[in-house]
C-alpha atoms as a PDB file:
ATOM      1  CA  UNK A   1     -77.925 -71.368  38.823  1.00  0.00           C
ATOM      2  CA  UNK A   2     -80.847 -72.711  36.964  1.00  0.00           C
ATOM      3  CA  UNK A   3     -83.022 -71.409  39.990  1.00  0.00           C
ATOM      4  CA  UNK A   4     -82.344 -67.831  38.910  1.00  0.00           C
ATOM      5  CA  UNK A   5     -85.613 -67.659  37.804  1.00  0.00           C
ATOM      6  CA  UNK A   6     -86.639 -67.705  41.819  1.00  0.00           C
ATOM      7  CA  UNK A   7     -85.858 -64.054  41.731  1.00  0.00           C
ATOM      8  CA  UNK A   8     -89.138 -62.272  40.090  1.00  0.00           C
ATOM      9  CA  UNK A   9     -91.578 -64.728  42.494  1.00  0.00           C
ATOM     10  CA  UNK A  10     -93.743 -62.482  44.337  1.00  0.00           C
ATOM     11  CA  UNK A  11     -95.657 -65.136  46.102  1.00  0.00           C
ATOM     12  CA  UNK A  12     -93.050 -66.550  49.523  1.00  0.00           C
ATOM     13  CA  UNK A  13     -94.287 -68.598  52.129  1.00  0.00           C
ATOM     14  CA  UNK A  14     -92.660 -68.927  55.540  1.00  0.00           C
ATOM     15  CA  UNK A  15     -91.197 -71.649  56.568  1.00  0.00           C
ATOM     16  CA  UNK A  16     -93.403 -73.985  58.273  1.00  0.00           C
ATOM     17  CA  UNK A  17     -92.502 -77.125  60.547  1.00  0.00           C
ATOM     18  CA  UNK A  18     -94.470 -79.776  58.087  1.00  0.00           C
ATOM     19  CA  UNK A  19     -93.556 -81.923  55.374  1.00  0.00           C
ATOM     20  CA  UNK A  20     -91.679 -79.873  52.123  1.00  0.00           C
ATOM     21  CA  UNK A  21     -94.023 -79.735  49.036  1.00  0.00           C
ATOM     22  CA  UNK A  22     -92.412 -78.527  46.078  1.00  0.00           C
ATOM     23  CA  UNK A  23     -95.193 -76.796  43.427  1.00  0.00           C
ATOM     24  CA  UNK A  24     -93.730 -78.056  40.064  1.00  0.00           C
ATOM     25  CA  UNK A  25     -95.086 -75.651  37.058  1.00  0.00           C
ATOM     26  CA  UNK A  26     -96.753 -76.477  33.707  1.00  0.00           C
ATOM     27  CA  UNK A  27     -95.543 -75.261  30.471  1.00  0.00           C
ATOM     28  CA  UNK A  28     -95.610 -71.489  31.398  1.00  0.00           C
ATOM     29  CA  UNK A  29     -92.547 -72.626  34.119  1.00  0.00           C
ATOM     30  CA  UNK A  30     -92.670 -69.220  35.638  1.00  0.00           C
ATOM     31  CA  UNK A  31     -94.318 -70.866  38.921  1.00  0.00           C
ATOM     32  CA  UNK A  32     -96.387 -67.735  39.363  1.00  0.00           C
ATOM     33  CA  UNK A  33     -99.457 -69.136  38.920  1.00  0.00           C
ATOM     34  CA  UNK A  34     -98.899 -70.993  42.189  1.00  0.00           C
ATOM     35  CA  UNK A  35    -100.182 -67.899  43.624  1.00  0.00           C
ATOM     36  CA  UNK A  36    -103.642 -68.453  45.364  1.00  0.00           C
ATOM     37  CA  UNK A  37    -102.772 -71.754  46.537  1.00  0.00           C
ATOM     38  CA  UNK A  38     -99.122 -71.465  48.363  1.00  0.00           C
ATOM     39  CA  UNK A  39    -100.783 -69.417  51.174  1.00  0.00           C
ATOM     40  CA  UNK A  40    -103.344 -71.928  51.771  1.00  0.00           C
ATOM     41  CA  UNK A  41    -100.466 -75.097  51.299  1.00  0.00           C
ATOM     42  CA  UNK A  42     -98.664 -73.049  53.620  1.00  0.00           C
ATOM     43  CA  UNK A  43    -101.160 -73.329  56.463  1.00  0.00           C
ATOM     44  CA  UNK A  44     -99.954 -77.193  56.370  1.00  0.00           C
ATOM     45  CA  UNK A  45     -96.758 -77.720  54.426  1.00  0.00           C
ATOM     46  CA  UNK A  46     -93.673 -75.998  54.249  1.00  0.00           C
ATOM     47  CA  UNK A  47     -94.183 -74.951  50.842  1.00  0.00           C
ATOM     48  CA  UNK A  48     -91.125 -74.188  47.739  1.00  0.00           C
ATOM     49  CA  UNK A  49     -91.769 -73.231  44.298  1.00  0.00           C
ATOM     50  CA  UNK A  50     -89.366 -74.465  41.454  1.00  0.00           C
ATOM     51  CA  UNK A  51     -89.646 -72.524  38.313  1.00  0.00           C
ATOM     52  CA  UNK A  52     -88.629 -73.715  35.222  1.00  0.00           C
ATOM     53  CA  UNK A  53     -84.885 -72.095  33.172  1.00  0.00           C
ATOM     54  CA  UNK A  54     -86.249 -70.671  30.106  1.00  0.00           C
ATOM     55  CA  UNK A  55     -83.421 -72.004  28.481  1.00  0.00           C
ATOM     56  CA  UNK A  56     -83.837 -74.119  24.975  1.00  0.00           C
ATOM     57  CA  UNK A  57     -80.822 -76.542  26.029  1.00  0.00           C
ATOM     58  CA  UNK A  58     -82.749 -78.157  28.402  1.00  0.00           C
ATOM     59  CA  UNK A  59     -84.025 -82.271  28.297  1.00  0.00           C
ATOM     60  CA  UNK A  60     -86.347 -83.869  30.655  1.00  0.00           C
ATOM     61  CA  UNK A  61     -82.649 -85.231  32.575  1.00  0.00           C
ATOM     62  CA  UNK A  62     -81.739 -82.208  32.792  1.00  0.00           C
ATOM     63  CA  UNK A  63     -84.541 -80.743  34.273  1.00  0.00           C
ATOM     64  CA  UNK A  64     -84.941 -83.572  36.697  1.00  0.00           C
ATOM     65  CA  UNK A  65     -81.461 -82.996  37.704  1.00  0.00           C
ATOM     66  CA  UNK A  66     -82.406 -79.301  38.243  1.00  0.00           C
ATOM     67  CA  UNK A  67     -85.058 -80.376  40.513  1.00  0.00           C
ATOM     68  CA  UNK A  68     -83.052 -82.690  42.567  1.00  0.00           C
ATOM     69  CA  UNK A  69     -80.529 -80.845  43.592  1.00  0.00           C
ATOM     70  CA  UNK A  70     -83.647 -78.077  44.921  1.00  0.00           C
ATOM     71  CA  UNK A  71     -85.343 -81.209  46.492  1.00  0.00           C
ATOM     72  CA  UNK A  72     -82.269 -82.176  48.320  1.00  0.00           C
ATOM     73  CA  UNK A  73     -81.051 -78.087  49.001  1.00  0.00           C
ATOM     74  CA  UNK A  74     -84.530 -78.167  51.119  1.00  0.00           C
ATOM     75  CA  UNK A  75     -85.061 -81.166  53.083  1.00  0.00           C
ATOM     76  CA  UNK A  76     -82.908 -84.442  53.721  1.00  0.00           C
ATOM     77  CA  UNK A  77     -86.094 -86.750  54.319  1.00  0.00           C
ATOM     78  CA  UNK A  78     -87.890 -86.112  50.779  1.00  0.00           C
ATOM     79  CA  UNK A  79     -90.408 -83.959  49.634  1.00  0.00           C
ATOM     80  CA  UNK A  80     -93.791 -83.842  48.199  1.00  0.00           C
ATOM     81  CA  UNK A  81     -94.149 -82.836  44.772  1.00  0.00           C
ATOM     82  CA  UNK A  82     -97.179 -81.340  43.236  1.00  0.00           C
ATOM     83  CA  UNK A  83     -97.031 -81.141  39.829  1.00  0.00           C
ATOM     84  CA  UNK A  84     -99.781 -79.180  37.452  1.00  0.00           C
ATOM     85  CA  UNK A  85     -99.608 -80.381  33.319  1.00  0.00           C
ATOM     86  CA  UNK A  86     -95.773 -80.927  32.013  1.00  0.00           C
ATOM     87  CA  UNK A  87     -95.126 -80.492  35.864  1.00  0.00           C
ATOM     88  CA  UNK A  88     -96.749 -83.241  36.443  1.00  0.00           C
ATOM     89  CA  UNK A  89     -94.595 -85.001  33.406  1.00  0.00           C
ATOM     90  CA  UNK A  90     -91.680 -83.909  34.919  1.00  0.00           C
ATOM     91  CA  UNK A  91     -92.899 -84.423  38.456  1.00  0.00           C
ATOM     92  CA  UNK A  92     -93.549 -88.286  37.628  1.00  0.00           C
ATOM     93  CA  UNK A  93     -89.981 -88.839  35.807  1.00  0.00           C
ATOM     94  CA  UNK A  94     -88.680 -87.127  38.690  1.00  0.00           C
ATOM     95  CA  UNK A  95     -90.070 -90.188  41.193  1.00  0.00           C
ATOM     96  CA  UNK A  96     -88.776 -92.640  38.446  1.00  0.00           C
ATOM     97  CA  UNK A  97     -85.301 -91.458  38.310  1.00  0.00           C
ATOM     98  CA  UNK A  98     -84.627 -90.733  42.309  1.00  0.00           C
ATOM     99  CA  UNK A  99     -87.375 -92.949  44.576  1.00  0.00           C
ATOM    100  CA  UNK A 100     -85.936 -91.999  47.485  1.00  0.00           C
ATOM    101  CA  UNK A 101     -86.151 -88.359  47.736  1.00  0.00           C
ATOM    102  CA  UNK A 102     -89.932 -88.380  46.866  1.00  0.00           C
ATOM    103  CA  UNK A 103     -92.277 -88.641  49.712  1.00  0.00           C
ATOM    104  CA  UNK A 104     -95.302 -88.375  47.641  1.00  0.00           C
ATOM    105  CA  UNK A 105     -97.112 -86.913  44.473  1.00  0.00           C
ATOM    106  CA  UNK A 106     -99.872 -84.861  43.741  1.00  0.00           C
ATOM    107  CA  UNK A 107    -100.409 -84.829  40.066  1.00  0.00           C
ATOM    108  CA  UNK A 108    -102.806 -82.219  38.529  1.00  0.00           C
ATOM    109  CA  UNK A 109    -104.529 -82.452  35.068  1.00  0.00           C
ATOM    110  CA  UNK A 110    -101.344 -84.147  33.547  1.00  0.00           C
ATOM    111  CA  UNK A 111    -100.611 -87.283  31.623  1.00  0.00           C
ATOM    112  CA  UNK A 112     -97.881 -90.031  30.897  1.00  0.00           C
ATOM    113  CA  UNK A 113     -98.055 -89.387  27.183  1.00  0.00           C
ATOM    114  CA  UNK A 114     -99.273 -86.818  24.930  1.00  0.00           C
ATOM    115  CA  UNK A 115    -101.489 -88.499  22.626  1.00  0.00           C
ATOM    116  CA  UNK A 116    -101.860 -85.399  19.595  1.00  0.00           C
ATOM    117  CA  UNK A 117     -98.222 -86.378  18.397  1.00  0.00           C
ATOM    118  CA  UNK A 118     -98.910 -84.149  15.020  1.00  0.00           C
ATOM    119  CA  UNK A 119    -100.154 -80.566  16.760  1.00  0.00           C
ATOM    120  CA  UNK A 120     -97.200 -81.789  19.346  1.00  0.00           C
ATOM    121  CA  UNK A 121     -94.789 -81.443  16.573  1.00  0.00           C
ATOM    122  CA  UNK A 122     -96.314 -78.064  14.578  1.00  0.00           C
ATOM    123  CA  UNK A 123     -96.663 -76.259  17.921  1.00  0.00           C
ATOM    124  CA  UNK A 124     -93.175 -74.964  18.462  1.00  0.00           C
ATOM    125  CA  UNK A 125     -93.120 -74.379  14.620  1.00  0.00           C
ATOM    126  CA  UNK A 126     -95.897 -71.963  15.046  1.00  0.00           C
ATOM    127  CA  UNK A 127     -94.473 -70.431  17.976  1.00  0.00           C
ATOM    128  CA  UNK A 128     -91.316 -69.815  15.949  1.00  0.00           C
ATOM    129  CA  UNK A 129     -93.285 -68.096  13.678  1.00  0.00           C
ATOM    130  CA  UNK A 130     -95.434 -65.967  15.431  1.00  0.00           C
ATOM    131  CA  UNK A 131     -94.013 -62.597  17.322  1.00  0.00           C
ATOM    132  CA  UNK A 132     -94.242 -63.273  21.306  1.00  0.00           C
ATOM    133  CA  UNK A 133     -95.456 -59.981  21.774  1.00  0.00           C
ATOM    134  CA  UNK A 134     -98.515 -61.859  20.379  1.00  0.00           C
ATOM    135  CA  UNK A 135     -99.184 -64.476  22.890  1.00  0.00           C
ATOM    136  CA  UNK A 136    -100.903 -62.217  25.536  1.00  0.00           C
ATOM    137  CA  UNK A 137    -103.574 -61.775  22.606  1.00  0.00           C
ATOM    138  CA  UNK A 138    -103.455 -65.490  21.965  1.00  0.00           C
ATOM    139  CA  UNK A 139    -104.068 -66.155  25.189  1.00  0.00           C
ATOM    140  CA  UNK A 140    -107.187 -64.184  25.172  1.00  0.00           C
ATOM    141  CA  UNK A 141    -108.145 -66.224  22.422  1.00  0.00           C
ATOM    142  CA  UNK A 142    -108.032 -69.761  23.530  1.00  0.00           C
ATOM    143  CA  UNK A 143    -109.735 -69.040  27.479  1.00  0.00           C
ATOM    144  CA  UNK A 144    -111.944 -71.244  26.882  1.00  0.00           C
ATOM    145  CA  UNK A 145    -110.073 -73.574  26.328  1.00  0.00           C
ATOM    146  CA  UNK A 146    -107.768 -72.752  29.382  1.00  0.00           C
ATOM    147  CA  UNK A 147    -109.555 -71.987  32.378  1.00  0.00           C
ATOM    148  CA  UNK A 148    -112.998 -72.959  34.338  1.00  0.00           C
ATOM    149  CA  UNK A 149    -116.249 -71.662  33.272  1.00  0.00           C
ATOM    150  CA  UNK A 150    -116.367 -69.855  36.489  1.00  0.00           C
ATOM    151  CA  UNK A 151    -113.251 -68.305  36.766  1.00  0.00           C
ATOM    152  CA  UNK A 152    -113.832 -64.806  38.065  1.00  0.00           C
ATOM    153  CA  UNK A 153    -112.314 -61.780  35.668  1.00  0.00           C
ATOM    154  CA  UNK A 154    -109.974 -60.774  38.602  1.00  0.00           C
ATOM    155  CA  UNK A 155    -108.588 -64.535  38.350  1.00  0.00           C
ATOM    156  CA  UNK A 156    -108.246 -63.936  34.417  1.00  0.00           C
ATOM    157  CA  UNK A 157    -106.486 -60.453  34.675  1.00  0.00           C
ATOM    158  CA  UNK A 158    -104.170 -61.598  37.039  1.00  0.00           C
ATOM    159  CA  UNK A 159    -103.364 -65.252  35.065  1.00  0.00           C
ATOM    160  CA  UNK A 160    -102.778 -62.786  32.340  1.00  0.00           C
ATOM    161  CA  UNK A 161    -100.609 -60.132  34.130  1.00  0.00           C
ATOM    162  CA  UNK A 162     -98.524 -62.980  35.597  1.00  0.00           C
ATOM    163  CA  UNK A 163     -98.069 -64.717  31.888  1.00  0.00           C
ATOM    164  CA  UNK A 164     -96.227 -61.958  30.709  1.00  0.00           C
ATOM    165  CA  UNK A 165     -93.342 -63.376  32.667  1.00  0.00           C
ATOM    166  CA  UNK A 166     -93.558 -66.915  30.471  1.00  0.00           C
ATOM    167  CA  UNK A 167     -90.088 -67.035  28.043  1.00  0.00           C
ATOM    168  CA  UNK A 168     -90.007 -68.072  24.714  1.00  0.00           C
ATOM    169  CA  UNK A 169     -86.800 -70.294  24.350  1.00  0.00           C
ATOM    170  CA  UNK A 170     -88.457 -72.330  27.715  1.00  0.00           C
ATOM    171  CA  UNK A 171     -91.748 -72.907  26.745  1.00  0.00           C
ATOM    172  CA  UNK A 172     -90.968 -73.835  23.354  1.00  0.00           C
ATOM    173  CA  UNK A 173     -88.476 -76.191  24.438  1.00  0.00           C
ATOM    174  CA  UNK A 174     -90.683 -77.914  26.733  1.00  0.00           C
ATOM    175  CA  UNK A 175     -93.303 -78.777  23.919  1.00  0.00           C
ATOM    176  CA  UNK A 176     -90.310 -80.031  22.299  1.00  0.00           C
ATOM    177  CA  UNK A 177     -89.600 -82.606  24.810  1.00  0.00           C
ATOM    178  CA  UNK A 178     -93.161 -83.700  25.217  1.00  0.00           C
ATOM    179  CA  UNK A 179     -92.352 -85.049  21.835  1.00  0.00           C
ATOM    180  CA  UNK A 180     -90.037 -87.687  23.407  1.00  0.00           C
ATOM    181  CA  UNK A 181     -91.903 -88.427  26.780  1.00  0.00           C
ATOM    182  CA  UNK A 182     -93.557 -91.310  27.098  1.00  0.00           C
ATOM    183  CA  UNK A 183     -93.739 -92.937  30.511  1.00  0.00           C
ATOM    184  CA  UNK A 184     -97.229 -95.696  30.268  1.00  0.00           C
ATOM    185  CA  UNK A 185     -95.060 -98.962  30.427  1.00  0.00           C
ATOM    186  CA  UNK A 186     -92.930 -97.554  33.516  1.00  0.00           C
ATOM    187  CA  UNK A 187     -95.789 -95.949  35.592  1.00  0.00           C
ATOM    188  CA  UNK A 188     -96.099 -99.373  37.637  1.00  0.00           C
ATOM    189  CA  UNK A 189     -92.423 -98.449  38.893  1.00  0.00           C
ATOM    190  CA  UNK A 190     -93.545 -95.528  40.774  1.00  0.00           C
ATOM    191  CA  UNK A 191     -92.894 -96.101  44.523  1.00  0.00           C
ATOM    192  CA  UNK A 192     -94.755 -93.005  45.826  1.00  0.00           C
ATOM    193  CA  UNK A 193     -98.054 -92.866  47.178  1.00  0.00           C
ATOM    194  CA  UNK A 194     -99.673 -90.958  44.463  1.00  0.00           C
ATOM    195  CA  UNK A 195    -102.941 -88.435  44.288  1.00  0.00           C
ATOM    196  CA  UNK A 196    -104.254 -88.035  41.000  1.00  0.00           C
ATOM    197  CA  UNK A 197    -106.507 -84.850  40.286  1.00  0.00           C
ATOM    198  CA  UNK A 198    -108.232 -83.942  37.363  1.00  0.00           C
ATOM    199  CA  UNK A 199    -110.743 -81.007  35.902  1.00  0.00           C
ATOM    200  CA  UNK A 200    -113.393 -82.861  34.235  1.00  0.00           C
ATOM    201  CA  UNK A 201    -113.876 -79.680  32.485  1.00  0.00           C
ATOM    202  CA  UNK A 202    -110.218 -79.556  31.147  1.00  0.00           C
ATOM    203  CA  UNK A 203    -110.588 -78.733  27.418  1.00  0.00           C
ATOM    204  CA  UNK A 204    -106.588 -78.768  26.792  1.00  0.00           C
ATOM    205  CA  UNK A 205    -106.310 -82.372  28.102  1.00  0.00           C
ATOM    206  CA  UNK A 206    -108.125 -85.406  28.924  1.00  0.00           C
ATOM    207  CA  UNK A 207    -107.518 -85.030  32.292  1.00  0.00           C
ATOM    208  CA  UNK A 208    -110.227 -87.372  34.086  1.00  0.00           C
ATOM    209  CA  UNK A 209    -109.137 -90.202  31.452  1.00  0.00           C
ATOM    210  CA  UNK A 210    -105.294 -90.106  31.942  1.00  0.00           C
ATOM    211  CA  UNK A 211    -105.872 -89.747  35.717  1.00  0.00           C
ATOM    212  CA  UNK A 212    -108.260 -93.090  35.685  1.00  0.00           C
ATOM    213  CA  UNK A 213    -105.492 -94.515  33.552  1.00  0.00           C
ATOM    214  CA  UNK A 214    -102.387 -93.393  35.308  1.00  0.00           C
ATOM    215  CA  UNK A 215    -103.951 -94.547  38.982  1.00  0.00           C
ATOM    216  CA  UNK A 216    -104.720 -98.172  37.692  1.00  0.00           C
ATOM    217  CA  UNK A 217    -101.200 -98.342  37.263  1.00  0.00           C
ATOM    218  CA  UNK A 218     -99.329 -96.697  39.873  1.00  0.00           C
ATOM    219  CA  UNK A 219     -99.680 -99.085  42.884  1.00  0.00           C
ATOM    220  CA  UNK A 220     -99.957 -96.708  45.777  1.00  0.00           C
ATOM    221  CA  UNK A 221    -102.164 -94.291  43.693  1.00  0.00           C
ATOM    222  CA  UNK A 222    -105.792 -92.795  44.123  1.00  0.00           C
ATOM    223  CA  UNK A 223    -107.853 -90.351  42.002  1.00  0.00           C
ATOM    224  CA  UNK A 224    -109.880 -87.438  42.437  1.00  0.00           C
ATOM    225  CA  UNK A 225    -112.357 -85.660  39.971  1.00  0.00           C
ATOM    226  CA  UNK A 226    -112.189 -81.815  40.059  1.00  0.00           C
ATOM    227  CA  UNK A 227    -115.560 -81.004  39.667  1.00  0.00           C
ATOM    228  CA  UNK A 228    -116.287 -77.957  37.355  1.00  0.00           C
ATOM    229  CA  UNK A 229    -112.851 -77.420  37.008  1.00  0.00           C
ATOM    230  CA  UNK A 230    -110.631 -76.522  34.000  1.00  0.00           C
ATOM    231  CA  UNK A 231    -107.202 -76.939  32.890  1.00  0.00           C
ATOM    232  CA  UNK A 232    -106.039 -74.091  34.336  1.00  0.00           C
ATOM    233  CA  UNK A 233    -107.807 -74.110  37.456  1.00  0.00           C
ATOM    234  CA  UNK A 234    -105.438 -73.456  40.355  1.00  0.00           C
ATOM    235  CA  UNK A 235    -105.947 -69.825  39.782  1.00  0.00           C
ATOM    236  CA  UNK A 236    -109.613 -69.968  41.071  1.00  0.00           C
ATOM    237  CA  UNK A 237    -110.936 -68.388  44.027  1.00  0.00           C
ATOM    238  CA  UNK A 238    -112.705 -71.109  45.246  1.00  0.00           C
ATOM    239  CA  UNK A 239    -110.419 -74.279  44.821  1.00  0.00           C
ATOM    240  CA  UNK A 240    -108.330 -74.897  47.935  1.00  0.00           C
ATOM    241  CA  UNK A 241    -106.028 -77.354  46.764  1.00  0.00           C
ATOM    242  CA  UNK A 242    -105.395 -78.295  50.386  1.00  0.00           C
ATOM    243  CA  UNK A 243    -108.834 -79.941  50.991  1.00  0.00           C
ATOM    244  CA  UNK A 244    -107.460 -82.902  48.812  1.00  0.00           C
ATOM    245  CA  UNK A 245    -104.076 -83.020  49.763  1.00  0.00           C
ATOM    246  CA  UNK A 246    -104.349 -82.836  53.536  1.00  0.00           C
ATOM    247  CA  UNK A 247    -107.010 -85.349  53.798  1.00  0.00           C
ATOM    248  CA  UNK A 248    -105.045 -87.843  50.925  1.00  0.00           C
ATOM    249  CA  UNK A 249    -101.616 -87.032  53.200  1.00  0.00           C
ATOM    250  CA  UNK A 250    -102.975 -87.284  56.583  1.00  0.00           C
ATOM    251  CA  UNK A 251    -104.578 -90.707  55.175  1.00  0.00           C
ATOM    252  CA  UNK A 252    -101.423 -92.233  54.795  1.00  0.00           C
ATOM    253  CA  UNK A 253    -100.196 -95.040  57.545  1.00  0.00           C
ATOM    254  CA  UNK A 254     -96.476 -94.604  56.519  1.00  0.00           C
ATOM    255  CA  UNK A 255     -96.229 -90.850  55.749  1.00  0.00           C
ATOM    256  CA  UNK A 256     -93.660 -89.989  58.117  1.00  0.00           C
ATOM    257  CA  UNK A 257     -90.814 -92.282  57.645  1.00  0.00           C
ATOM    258  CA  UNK A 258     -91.084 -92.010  53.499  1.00  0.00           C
ATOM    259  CA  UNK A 259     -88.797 -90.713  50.938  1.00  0.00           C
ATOM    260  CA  UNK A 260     -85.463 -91.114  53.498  1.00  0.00           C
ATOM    261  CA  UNK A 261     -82.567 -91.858  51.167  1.00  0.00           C
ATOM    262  CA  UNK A 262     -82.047 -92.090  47.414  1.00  0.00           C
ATOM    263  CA  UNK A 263     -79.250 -94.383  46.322  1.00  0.00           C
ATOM    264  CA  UNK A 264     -79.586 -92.416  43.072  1.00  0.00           C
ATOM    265  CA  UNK A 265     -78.576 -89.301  44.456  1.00  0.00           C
END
């Protein structure tokens, strides 16, 4: 099963009576960095991880086949997905390919199109080259790039104890298919109502600007600006990612009868 991954999760919710929300990962694909806020999701939502195969076969289909047949495993009405960086990629393909089964989005720091195409294409090249025993140090390295200015060195440690679970073949194969992603001329197609959020401290990506861009296009779509916030920012003790999706959900005059159905399916 490609959900074998499920296995080493350490962070379970119960099963609530709400809507499903799916957490979609970024690159790392573990899902572990999901952590703080499934507990706090959970108070609302009946929340379900999906981490990523670390498996260097893999496409963007394929993965949004993966995810379908969790989304419809879990609920027959739809889910939410929340999707943080290539989640987000994947999380908006996703909605493109199957309509029905997606209730809503919540996108987070992400984009429809990776604008760097040459460090795109040199990244798994230098990934290849370099011993993955090494990344932990790397890591280290490029914080600043990575998280919020404020993130607390408990946050840090554990982001760092929990990346040690990241795979090589995976991640490296999901840079490689950022090289072929490209979704600006089809974002008017999503269906879903849509919240955009964005660090406007996020160093990796241009957040705030592909979240302005990507909302002026998706026709059920608002945006929020993450104040302070990094990249990697869902790992901070003091963002609650429910205080913008409850509100942005509960906001919503059709909620309850969306996402029923998917003739793609």
């Amino acid at each position: 099963m490609t959900r074998a991954g499920a296995a080493h999760l350490r962070d379970v919710a119960a099963r609530r009576p709400g809507p499903t929300l799916v957490l979609v990962p970024g690159l790392d694909g573990t899902a572990l960095l999901f952590y703080r806020q499934l507990p706090l999701l959970a108070d609302r939502f009946h929340v379900a991880s999906f981490p990523l195969p670390d498996d260097p076969g893999r496409n963007m289909s394929d993965l949004v086949e993966d995810l379908r047949l969790l989304v419809v495993e879990l609920s027959s009405e739809g889910v939410i997905l929340c999707g943080e960086s290539f989640g987000g990629a994947l999380s908006m393909s996703f909605a493109l390919a199957h309509p029905g089964l997606v209730r809503g989005l919540v996108i987070l720091n992400s984009f429809p199109w990776v604008r760097d195409r040459a460090r795109l294409r040199l990244a798994p090249l230098a990934l290849r080259a370099l011993p993955w025993a090494a990344m932990p140090m790397v890591r280290r390295f490029t914080e600043v790039r990575l998280h919020s200015p404020h993130a607390l060195p408990e946050d840090l440690a554990e982001f760092h104890e929990r990346s040690k679970q990241i795979g090589r073949d995976g991640y490296i194969r999901r840079l490689e298919i950022l090289q072929h992603y490209d979704i600006r001329e089809r974002l008017a197609e999503i269906q879903a109502p849509t919240l955009f959020l964005a660090g406007d401290l996020d160093r990796l990506v241009p957040s705030v600007e592909w979240a302005r861009f990507m909302a002026a296009r998706v026709p059920r779509a608002s945006a929020r600006i993450l104040e302070g916030y990094g990249h990697i920012c869902l790992i901070n003790h003091d963002l609650d990612l429910l205080d913008y999706v409850g509100p942005w959900w509960d906001a919503l005059p059709d909620h309850e009868g969306a996402g029923v159905g998917d003739p793609g399916a």
